[in-house]
Protein backbone atom coordinates (compact mmCIF):
# COMPACT_ATOMS: atom_id res chain seq x y z
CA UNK A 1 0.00 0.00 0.00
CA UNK A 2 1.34 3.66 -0.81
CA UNK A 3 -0.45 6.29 0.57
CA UNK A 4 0.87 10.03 -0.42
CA UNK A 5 0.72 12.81 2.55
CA UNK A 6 1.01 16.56 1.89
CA UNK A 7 3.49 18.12 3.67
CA UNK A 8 2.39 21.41 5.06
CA UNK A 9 4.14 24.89 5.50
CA UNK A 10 3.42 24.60 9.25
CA UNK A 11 4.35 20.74 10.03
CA UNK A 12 7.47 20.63 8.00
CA UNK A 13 10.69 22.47 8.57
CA UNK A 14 13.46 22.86 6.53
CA UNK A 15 15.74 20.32 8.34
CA UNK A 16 12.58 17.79 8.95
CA UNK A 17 12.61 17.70 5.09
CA UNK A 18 15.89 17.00 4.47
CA UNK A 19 16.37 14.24 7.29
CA UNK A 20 14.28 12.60 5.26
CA UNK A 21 15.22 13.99 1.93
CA UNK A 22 18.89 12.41 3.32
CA UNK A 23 17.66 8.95 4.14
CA UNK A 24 17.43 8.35 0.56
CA UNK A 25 20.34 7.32 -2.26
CA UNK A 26 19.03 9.35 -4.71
CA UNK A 27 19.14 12.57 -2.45
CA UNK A 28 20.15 15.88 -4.17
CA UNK A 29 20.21 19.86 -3.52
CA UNK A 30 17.38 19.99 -6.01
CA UNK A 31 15.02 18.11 -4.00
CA UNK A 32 15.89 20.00 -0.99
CA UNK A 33 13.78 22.75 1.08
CA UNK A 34 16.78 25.47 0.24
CA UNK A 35 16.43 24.80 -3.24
CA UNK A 36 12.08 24.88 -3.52
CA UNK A 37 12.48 28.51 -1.47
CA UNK A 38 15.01 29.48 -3.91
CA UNK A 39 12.98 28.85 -6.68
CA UNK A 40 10.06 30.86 -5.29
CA UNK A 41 11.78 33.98 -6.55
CA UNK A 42 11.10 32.56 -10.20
CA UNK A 43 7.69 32.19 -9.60
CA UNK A 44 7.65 28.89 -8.34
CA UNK A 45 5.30 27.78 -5.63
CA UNK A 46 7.12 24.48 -3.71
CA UNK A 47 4.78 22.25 -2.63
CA UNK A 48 5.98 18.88 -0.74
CA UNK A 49 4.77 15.19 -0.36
CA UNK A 50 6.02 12.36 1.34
CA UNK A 51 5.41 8.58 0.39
CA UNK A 52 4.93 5.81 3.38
CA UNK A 53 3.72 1.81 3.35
CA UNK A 54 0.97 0.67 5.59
CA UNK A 55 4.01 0.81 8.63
CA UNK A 56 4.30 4.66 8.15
CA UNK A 57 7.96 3.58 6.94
CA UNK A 58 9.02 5.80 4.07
CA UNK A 59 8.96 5.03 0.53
CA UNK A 60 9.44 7.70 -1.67
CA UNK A 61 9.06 12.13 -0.76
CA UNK A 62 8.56 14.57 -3.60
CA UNK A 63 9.32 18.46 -4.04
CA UNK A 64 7.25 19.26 -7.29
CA UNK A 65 7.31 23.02 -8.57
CA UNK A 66 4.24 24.34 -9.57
CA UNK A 67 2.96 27.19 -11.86
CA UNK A 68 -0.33 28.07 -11.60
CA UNK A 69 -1.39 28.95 -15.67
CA UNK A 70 -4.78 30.63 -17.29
CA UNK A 71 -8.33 29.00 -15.73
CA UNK A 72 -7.07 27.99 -12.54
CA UNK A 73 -4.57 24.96 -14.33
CA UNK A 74 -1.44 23.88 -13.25
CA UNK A 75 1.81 22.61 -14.26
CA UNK A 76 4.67 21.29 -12.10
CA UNK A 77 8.46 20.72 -12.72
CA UNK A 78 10.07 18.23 -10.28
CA UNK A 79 14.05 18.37 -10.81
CA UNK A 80 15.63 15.65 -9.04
CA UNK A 81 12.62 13.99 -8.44
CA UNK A 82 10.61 12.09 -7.43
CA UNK A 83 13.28 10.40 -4.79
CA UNK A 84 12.73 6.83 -4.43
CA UNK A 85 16.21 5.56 -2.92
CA UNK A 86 14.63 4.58 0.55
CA UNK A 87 15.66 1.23 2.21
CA UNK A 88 11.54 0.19 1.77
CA UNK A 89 11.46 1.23 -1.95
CA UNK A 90 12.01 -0.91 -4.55
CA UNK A 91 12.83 -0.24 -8.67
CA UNK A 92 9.19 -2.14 -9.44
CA UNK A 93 7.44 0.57 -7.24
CA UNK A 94 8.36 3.68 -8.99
CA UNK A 95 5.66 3.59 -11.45
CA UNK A 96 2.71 2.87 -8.69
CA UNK A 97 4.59 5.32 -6.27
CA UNK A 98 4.79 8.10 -9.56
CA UNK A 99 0.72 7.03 -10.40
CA UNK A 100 -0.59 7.25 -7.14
CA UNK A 101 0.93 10.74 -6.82
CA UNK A 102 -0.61 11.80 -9.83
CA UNK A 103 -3.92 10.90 -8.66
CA UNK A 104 -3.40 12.51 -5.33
CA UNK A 105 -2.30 15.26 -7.03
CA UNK A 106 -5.28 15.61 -9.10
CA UNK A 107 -7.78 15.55 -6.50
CA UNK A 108 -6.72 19.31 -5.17
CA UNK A 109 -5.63 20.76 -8.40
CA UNK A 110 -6.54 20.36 -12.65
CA UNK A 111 -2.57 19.37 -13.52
CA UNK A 112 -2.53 19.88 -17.16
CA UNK A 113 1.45 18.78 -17.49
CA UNK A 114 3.88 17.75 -15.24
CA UNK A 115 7.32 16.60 -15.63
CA UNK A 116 10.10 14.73 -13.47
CA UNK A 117 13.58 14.06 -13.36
CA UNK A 118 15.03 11.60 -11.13
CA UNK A 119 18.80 11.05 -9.70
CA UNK A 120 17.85 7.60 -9.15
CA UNK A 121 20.14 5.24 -11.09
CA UNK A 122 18.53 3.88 -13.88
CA UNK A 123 17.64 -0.24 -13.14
CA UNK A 124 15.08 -1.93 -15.89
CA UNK A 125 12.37 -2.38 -13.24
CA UNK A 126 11.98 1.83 -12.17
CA UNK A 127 11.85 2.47 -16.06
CA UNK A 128 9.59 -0.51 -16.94
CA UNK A 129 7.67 0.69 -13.95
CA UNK A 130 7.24 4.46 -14.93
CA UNK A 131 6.29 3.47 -18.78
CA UNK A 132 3.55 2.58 -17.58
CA UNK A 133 2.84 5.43 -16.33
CA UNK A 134 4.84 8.50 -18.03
CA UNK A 135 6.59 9.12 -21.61
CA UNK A 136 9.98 10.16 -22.17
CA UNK A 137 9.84 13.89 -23.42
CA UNK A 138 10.81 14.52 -26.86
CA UNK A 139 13.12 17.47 -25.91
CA UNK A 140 14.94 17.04 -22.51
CA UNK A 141 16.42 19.12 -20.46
CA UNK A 142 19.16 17.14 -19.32
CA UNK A 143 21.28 14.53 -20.69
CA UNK A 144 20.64 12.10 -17.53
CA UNK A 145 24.34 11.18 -17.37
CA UNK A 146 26.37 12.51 -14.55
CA UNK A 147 30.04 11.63 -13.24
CA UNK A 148 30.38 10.29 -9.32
CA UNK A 149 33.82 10.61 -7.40
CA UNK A 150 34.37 8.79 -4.58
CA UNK A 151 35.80 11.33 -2.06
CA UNK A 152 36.51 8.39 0.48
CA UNK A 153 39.39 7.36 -1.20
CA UNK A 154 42.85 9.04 -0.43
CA UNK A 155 43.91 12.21 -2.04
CA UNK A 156 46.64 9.79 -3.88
CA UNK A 157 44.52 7.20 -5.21
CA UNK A 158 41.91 10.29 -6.32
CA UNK A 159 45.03 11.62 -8.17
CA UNK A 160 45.95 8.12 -9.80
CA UNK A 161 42.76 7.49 -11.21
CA UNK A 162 43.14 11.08 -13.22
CA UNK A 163 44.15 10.56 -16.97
CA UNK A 164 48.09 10.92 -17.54
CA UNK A 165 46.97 14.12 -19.49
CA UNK A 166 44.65 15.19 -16.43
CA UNK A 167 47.90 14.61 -14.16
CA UNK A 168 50.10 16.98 -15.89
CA UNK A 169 47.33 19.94 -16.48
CA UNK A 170 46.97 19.86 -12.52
CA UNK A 171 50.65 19.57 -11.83
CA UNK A 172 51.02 22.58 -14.64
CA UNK A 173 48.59 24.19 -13.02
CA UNK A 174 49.59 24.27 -9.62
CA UNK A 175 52.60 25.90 -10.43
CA UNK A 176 51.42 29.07 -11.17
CA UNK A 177 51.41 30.40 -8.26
CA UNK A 178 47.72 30.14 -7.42
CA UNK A 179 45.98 31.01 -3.77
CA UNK A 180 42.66 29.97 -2.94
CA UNK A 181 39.86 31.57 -0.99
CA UNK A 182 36.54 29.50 -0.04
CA UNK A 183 33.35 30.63 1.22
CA UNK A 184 30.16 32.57 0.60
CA UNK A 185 30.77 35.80 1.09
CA UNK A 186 29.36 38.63 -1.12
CA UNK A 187 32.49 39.18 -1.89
CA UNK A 188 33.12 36.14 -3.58
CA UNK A 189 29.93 35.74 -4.82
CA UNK A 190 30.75 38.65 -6.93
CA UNK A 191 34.22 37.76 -8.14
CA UNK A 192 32.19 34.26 -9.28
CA UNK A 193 29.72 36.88 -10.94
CA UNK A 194 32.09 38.98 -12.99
CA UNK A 195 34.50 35.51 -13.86
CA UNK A 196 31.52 33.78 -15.21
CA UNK A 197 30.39 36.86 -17.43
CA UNK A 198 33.76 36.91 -18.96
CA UNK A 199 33.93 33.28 -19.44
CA UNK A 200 30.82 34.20 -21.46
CA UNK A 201 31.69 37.04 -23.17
CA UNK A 202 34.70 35.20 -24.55
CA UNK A 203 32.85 31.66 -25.09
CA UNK A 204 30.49 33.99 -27.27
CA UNK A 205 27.96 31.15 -26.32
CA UNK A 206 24.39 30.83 -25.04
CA UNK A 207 25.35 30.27 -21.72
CA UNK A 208 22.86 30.04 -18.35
CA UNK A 209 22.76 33.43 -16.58
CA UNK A 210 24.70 33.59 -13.28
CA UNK A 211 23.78 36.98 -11.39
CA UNK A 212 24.84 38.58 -8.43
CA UNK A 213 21.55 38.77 -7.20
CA UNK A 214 20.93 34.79 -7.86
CA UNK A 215 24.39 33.44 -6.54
CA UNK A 216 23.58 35.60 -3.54
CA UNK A 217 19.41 34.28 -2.91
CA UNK A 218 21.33 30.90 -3.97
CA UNK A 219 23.76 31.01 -0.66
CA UNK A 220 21.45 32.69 1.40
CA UNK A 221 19.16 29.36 1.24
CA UNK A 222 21.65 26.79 1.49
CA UNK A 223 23.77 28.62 3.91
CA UNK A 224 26.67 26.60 5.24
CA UNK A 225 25.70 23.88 2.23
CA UNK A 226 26.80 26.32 -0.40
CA UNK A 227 30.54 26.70 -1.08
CA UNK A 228 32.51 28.67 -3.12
CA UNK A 229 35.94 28.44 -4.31
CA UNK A 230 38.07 30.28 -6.14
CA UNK A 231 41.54 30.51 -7.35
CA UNK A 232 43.28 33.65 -7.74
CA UNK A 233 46.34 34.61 -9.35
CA UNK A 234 48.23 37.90 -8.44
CA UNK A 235 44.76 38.84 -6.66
CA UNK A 236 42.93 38.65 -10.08
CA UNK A 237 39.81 35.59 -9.82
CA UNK A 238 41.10 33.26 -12.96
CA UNK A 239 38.63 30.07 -11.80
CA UNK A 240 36.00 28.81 -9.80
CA UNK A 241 33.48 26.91 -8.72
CA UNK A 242 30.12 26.54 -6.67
CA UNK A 243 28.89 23.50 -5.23
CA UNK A 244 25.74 22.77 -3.27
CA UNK A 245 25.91 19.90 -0.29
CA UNK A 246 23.05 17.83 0.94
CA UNK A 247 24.00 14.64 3.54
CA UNK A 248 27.24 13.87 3.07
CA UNK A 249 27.30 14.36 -0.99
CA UNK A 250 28.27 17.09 -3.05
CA UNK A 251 26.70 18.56 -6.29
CA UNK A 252 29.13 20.32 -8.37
CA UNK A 253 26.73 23.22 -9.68
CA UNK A 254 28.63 25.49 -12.09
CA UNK A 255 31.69 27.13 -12.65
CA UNK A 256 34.13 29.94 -14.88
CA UNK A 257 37.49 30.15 -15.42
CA UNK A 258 38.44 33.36 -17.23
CA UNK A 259 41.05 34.09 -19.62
CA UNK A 260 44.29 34.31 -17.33
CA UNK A 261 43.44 31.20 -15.78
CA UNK A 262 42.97 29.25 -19.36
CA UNK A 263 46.24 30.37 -19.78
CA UNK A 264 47.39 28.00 -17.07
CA UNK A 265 45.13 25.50 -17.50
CA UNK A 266 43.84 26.68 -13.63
CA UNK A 267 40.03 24.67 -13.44
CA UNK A 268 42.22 21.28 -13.35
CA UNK A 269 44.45 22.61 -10.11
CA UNK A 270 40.66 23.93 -8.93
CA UNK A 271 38.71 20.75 -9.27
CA UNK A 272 42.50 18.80 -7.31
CA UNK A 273 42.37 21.62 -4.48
CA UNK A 274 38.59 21.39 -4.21
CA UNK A 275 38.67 17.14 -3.18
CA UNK A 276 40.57 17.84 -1.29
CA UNK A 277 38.47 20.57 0.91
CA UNK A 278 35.56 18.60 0.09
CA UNK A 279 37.26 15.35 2.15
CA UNK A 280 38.07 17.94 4.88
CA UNK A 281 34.79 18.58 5.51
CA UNK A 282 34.02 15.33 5.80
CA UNK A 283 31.71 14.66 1.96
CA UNK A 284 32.32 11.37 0.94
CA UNK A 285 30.87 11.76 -3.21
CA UNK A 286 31.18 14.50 -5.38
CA UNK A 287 28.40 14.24 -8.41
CA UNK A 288 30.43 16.69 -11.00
CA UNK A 289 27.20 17.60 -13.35
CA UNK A 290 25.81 16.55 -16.25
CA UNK A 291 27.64 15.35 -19.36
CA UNK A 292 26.29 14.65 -22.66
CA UNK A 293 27.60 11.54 -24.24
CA UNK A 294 25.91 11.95 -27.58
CA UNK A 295 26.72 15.77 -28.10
CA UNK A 296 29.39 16.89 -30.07
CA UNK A 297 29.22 20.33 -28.68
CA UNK A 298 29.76 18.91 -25.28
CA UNK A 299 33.02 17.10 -26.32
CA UNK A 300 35.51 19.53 -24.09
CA UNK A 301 33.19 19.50 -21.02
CA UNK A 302 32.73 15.59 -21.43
CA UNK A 303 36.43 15.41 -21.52
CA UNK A 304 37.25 17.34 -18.87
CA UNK A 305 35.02 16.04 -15.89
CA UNK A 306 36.13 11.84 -17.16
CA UNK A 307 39.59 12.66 -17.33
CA UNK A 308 39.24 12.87 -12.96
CA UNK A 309 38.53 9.27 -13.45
CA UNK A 310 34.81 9.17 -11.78
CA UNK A 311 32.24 6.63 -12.43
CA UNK A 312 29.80 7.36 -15.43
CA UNK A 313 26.11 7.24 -14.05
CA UNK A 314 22.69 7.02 -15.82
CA UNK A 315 19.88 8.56 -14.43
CA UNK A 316 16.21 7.18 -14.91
CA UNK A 317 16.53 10.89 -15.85
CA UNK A 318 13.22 12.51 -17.41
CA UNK A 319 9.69 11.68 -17.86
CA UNK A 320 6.68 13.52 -18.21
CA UNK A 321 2.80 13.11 -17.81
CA UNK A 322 0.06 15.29 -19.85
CA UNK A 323 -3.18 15.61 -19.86
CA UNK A 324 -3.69 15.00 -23.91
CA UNK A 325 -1.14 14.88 -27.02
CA UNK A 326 -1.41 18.28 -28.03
CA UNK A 327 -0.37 19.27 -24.17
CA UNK A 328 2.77 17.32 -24.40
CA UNK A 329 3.57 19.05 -27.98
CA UNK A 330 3.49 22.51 -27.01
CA UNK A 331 5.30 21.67 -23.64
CA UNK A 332 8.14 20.04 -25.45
CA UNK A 333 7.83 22.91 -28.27
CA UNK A 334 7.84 25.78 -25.32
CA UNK A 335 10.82 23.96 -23.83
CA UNK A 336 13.10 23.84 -27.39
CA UNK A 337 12.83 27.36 -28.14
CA UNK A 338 13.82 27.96 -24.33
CA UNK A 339 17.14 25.79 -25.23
CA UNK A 340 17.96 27.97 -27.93
């Protein structure tokens, strides 16, 4: 039996939902309560739901996203979601757990088109389980690949598993004299800020906006789970990074590395210096981001993140539910002119 509870407002704190969120394999930042009341400043209303057997044990919890649209419809966006990585939960269960939502869903609100995303690694039985329930969205948002690094291992063996080429970029690298700063100050938010829109300006390529004002609502919410680290050379930013933390796992979020640091190849000393503040702090798996196996475009990103010698994950990745054909055409026609 799966029953689906609403979480409310009043009965659910922040770190209520993420002991929970955190019980789970497929845990990530955006399933977490910093990340729904980040997304409120979008114009996204988080609304949260938990999953539990007939023994009130846990089986599954869901952030979902919602837009409210024209006569009182809805649609809902669940990134990272829904998490189904609980001890209780098995792969067979993710299409009754995903249909049972839908219908609970349904009962408060006319959902027109929702869509989900989930961190879960892919197994035939959660995919055979939400065809039956979902399609796969003709244009994606995300590849549904990501790299894993185990962060347990010694800073040696981390090292050893790095490409030969990956080795000598990082040893190249870390002779040029680079200091590093790490934090979440405004003031490096806004060395991030300017690095990134140079990176762009230089890239001349449609790249996702980083703002001041964003990076700064961004560590605001996650507060202690946001880091920041940069890399400076002569007191000029060259690279850095931003990574969000939920449990004891890390989600390498975005980064820049400007034109000085190119110059010295600086991300690959970044990415050595920042396992090994990562295994300070006690993380024990760093998920570097999405690659994209089948894109050409994404050949130098692809290459960077497998040269540190991480595991290569599938995702059950997306899926989406609408109320008739022609819903599910403009959503995935809306969607490829926002990729553009």
């Amino acid at each position: 039996m799966v029953e689906w509870v609403r979480c409310s407002a009043q009965d659910t704190t922040p770190a209520a939902w993420d002991q929970l969120l955190g019980q789970a394999t497929d845990a990530n930042p955006f399933q977490s309560y910093a990340w729904g009341e980040y997304k409120r400043r979008s114009g996204w209303e988080p609304e949260r739901w938990q999953a539990i057997d007939e023994h009130r044990q846990p089986l599954g919890c869901l952030q979902v996203l919602k837009k409210q649209l024209l006569f009182n419809r809805f649609l809902v966006w669940t990134p990272g979601g829904p998490v189904i990585g609980f001890p209780n939960c098995h792969g067979q269960m993710s299409g009754a757990l995903v249909s049972e939502w839908l219908e609970s869903f349904r009962r408060h609100h006319r959902l027109v088109y929702a869509r989900f995303s989930s961190h879960h690694r892919v197994c035939a039985e959660a995919a055979a389980g939400l065809t039956r329930v979902c399609g796969r969205p003709s244009v994606p948002v995300t590849s549904g690949y990501t790299i894993q690094l185990d962060l347990t291992r010694s800073l040696d063996e981390l090292r050893s598993a790095m490409t030969r080429k990956h080795r000598y970029y990082v040893k190249q690298s870390q002779a040029a004299g680079l200091t590093w700063t790490m934090g979440r100050s405004s003031a490096l938010l806004d060395d991030f800020a300017h690095l990134y829109a140079q990176m762009s300006r230089v890239k001349q390529a449609r790249l996702p906006a980083v703002e001041l004002g964003s990076l700064q609502a961004l560590a605001d919410q996650f507060q202690s789970n946001c880091l920041v680290l940069i890399g400076y050379q002569a007191r000029v930013p060259v690279t850095a990074c931003l990574t969000l933390r939920i449990g004891d796992k890390v989600f390498y979020m975005t980064a820049a590395t400007g034109t000085q640091g190119r110059r010295v190849s600086a991300a690959y000393a970044m990415i050595s210096t920042l396992f090994d503040v990562l295994k300070q702090r006690g993380a024990s798996r760093l998920d570097f981001g999405g690659i994209s196996p089948d894109q050409p475009s994404a050949a130098g990103v692809n290459h960077f993140k497998q040269g540190f010698g991480g595991e290569r994950i599938q995702y059950l990745g997306e899926w989406e539910w609408a109320l008739t054909k022609a819903v599910s055409w403009g959503a995935n026609q809306a969607m490829r002119r926002w990729l553009r």
